[in-house]
N, C-alpha and C. Protein backbone atom coordinates (compact mmCIF):
# COMPACT_ATOMS: atom_id res chain seq x y z
N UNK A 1 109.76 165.91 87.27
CA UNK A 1 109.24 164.61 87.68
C UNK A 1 107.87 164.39 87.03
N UNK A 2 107.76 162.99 86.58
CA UNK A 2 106.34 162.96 85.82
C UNK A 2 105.13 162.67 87.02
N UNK A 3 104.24 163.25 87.00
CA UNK A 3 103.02 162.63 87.72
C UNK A 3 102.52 161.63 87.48
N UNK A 4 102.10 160.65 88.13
CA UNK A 4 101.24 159.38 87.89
C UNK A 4 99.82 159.60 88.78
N UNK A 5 98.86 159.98 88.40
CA UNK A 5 98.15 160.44 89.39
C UNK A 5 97.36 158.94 89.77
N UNK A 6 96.79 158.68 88.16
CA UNK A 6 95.93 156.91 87.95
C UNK A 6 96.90 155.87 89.21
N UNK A 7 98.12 155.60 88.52
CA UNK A 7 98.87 154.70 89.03
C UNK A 7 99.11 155.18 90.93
N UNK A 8 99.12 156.49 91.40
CA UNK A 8 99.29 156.46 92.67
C UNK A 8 98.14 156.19 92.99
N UNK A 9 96.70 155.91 92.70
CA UNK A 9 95.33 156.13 93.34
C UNK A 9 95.28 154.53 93.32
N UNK A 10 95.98 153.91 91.96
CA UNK A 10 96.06 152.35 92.36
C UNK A 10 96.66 151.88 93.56
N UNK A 11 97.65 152.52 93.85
CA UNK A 11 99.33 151.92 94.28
C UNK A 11 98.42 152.22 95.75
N UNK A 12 97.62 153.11 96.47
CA UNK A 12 96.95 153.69 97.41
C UNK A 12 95.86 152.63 98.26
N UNK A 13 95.27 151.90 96.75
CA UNK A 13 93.89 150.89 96.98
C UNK A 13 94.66 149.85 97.50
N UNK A 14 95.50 149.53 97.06
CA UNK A 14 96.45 148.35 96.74
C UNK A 14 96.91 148.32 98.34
N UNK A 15 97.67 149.23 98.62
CA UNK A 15 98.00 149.42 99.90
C UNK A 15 96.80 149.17 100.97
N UNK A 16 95.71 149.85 100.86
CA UNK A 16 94.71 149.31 101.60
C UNK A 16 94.53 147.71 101.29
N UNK A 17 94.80 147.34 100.64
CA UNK A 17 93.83 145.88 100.12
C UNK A 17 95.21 144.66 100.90
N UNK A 18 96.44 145.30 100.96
CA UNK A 18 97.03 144.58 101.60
C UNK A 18 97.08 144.41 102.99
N UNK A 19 96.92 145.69 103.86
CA UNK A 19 96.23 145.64 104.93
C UNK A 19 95.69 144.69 105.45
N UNK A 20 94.90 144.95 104.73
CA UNK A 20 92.76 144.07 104.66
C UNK A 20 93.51 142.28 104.35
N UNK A 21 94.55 142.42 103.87
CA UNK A 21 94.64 140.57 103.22
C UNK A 21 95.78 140.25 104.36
N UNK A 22 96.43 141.19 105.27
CA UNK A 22 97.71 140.69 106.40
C UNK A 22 96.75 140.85 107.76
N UNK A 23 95.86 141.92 108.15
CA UNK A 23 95.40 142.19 109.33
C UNK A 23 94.65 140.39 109.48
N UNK A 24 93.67 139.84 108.82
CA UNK A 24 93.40 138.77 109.23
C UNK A 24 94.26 137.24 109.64
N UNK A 25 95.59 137.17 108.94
CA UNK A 25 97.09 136.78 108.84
C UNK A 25 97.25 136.95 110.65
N UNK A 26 97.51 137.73 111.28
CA UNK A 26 97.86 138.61 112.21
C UNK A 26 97.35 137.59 113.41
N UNK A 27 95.75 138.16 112.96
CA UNK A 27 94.91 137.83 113.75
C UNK A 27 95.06 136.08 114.01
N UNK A 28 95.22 135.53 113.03
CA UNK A 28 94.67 134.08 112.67
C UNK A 28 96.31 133.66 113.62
N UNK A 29 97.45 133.87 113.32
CA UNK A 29 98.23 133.67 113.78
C UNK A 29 98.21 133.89 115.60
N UNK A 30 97.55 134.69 115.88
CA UNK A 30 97.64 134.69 117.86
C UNK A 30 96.90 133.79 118.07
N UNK A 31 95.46 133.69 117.22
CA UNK A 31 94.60 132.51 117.58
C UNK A 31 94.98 131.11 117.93
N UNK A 32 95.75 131.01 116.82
CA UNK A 32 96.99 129.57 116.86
C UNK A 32 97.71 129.46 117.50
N UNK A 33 98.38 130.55 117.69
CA UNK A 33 99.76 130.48 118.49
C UNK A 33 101.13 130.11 117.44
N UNK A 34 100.60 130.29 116.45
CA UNK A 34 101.45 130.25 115.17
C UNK A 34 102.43 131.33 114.75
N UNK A 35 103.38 131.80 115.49
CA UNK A 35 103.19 133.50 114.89
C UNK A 35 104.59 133.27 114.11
N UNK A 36 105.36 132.06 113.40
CA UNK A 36 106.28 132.43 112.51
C UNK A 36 106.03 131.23 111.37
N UNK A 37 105.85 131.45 110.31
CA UNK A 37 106.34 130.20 109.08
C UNK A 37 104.57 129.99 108.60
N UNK A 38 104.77 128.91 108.18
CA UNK A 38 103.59 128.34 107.41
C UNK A 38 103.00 127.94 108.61
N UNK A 39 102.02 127.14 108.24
CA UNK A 39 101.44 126.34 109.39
C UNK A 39 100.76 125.17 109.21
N UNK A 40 100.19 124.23 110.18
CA UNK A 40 99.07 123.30 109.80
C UNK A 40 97.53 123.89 109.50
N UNK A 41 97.53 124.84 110.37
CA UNK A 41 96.26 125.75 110.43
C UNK A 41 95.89 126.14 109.01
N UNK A 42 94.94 125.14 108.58
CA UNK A 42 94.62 125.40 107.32
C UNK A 42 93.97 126.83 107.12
N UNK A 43 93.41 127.10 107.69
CA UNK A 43 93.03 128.59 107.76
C UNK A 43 93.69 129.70 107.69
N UNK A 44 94.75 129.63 108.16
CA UNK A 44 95.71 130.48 108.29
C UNK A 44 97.02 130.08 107.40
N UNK A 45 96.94 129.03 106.75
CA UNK A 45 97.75 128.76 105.59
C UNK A 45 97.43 129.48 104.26
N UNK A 46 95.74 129.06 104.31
CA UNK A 46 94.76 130.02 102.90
C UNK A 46 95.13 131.89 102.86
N UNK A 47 95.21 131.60 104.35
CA UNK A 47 95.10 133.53 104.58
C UNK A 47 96.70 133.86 104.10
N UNK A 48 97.35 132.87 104.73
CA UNK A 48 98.88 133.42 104.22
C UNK A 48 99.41 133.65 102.56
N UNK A 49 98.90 132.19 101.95
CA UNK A 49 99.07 132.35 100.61
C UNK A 49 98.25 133.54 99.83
N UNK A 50 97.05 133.99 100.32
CA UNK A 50 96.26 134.99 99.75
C UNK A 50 96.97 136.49 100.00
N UNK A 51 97.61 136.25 101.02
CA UNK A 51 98.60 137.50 101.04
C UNK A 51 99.56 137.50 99.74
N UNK A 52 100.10 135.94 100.47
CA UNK A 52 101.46 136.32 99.54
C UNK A 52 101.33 136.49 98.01
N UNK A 53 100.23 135.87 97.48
CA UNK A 53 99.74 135.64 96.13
C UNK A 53 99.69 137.32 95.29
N UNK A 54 99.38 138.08 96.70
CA UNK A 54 99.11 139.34 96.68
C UNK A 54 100.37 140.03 96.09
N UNK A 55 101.32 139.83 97.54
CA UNK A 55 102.48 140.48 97.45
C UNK A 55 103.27 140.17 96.32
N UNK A 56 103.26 138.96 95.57
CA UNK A 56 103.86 138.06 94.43
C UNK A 56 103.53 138.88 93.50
N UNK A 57 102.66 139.61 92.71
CA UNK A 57 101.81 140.00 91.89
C UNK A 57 101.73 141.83 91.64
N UNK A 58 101.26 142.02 92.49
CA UNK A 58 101.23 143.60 92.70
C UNK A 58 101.96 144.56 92.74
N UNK A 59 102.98 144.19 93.51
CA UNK A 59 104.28 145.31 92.83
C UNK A 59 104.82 145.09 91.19
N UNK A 60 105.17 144.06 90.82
CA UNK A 60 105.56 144.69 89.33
C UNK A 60 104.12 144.61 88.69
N UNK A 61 103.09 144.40 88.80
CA UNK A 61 101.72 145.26 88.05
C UNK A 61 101.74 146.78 88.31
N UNK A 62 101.83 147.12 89.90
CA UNK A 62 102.33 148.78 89.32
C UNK A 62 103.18 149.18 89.07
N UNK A 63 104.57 148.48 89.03
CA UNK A 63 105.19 148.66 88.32
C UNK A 63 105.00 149.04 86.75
N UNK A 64 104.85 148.39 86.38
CA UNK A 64 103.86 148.40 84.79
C UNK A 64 103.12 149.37 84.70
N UNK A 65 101.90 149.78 84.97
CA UNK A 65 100.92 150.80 84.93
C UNK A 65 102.14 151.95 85.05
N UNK A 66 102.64 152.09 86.23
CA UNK A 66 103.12 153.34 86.38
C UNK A 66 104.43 153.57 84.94
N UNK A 67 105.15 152.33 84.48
CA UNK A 67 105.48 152.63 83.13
C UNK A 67 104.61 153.04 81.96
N UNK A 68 103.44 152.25 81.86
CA UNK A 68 102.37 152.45 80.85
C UNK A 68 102.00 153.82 81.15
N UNK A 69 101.47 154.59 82.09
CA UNK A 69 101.20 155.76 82.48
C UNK A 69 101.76 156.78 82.29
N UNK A 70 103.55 156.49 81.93
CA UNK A 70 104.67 157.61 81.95
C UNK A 70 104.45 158.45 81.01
N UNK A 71 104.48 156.49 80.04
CA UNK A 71 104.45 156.61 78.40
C UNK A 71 103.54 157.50 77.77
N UNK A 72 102.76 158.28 78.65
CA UNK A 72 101.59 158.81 78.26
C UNK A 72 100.51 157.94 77.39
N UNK A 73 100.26 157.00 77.84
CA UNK A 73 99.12 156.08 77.45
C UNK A 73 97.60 156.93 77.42
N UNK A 74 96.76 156.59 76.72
CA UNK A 74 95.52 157.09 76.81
C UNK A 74 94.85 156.79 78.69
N UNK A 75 94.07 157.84 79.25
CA UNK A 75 93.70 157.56 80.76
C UNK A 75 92.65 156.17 80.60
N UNK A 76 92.40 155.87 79.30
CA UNK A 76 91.35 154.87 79.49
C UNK A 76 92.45 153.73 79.38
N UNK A 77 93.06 153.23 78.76
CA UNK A 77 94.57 152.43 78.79
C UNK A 77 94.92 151.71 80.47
N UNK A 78 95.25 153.04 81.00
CA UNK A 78 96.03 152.95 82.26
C UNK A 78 95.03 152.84 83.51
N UNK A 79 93.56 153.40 83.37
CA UNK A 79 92.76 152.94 84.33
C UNK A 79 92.18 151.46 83.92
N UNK A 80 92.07 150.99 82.68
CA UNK A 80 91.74 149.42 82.07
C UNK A 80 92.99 148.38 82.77
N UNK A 81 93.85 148.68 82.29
CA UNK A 81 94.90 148.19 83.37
C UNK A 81 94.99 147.73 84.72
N UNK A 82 95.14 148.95 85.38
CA UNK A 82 95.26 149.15 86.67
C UNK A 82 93.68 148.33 87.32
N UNK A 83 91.91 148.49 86.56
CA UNK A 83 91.40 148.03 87.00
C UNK A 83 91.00 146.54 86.78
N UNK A 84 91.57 146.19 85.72
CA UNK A 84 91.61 144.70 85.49
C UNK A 84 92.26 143.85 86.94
N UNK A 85 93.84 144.26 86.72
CA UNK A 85 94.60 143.63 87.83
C UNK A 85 93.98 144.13 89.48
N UNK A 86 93.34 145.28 89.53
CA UNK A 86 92.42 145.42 90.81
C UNK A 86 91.50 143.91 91.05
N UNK A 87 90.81 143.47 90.10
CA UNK A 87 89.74 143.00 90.00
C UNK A 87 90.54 141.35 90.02
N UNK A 88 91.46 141.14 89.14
CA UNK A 88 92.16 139.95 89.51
C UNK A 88 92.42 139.50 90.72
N UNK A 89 93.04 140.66 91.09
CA UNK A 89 93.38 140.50 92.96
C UNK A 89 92.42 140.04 93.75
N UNK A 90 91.33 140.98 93.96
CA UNK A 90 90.15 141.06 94.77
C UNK A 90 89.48 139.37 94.50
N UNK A 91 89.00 138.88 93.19
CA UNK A 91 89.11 137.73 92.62
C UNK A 91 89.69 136.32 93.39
N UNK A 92 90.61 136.74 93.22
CA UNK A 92 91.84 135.89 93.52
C UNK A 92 91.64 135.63 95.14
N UNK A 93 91.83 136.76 95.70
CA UNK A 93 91.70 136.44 97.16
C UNK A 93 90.52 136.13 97.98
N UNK A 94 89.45 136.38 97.13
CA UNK A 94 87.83 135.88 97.74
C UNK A 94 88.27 134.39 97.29
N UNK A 95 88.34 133.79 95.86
CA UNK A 95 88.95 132.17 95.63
C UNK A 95 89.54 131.66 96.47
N UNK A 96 90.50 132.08 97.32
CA UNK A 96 91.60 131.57 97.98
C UNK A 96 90.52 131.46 99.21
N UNK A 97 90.26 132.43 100.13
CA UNK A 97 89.70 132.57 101.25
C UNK A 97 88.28 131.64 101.15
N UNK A 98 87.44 131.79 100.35
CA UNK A 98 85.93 130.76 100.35
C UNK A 98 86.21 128.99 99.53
N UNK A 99 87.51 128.72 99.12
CA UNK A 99 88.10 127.80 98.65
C UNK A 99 87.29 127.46 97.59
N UNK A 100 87.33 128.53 96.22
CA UNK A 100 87.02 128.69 95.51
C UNK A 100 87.70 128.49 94.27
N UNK A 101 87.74 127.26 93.64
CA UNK A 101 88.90 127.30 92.82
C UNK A 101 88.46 128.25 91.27
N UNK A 102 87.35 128.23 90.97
CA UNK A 102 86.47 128.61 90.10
C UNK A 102 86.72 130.14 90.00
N UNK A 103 86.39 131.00 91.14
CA UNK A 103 86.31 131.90 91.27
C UNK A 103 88.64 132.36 91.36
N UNK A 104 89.14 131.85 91.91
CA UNK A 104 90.42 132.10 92.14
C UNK A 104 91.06 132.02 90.39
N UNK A 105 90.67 131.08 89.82
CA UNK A 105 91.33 130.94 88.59
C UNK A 105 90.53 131.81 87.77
N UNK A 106 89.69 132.60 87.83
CA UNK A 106 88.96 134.23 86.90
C UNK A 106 90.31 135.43 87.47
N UNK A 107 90.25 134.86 89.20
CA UNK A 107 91.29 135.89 89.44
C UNK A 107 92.58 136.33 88.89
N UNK A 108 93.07 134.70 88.87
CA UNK A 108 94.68 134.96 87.68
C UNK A 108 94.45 135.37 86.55
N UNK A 109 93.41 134.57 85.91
CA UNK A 109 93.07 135.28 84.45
C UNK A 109 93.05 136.69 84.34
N UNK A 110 92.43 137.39 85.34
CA UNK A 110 92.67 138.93 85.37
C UNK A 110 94.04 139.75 85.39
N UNK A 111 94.75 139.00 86.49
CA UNK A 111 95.52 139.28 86.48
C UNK A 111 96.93 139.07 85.64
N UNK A 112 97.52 138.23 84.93
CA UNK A 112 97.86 137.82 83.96
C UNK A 112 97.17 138.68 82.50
N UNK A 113 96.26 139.34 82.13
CA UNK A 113 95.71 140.10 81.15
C UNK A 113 96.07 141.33 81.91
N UNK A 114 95.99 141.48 83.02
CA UNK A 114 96.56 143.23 83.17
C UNK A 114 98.19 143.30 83.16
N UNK A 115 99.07 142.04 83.22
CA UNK A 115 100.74 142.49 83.18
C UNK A 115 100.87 141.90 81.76
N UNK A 116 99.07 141.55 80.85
CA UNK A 116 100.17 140.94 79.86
C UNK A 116 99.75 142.21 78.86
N UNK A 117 98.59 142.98 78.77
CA UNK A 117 98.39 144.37 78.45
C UNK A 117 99.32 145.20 78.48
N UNK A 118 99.84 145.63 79.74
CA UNK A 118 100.82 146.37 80.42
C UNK A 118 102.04 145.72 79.26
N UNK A 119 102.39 144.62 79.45
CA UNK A 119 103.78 144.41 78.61
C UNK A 119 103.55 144.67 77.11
N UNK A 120 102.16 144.07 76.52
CA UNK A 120 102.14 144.65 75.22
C UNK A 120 102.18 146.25 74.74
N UNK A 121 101.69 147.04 75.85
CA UNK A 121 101.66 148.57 75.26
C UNK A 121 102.83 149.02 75.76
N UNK A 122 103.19 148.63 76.62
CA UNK A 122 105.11 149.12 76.75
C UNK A 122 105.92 148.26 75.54
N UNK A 123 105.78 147.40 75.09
CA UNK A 123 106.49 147.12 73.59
C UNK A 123 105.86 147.51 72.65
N UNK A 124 104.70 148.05 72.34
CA UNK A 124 104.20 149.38 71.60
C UNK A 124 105.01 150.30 71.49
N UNK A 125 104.95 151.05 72.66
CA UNK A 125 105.51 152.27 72.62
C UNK A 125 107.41 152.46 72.53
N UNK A 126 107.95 151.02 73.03
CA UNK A 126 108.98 150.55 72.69
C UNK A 126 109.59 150.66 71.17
N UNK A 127 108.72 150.27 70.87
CA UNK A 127 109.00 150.31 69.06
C UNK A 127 108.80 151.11 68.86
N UNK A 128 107.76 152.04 68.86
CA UNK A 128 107.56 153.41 68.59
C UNK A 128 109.10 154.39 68.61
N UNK A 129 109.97 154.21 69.74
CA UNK A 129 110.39 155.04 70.25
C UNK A 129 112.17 154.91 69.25
């Protein structure tokens, strides 16, 4: 079995960071009395999409890394990666939450450059192979 050590320490943050982006979801939902679907609660609409924006995104980015990683990519490669799309996220969901469109659209940009990295050095090594 190959180790991914980079890609599990992502896949780890990531897991925390989703936490951190549903526990307020949770919360915002008893407040309301909202506890299934979208809502009017604009507040708790922002919090939902910042999840989901999350959940939309993040699995096939580690997906990716943890391919880029297999491939034996250089560790600077696969932590550039992995911390770009960190930084997209984090980005992304401060935009969403302070209704930041400025700051939210740096976030995609990040993110979008870490699966579009990820896809170029896996068709690197594609051809290579």
């Amino acid at each position: 079995m190959t180790d991914l050590p980079i890609t599990s320490l992502f896949a780890a943050v990531f897991a925390v960071a989703l936490v951190a982006l549903s526990f307020p979801v949770s919360l915002r939902r008893v407040k309301v009395g909202d506890m299934v679907g979208d809502s009017t609660d604009e507040t708790l609409h922002r919090r939902i999409r910042a999840q989901g924006n999350f959940i939309e995104y993040v699995p096939f980015g580690v997906i990716t890394l943890s391919l880029v990683e297999a491939h034996s990519a250089p560790t600077w490669i696969v932590v550039g990666i992995g911390a770009t799309l960190a930084l997209g996220r984090v980005l992304h969901a401060i935009g969403m939450l302070r209704r930041s469109g400025l700051v939210r659209g740096f976030g995609m940009i990040f993110t979008y450059l870490a699966l579009l990295f990820a896809a170029g050095r896996l068709a690197v090594d594609v051809a290579r192979w």
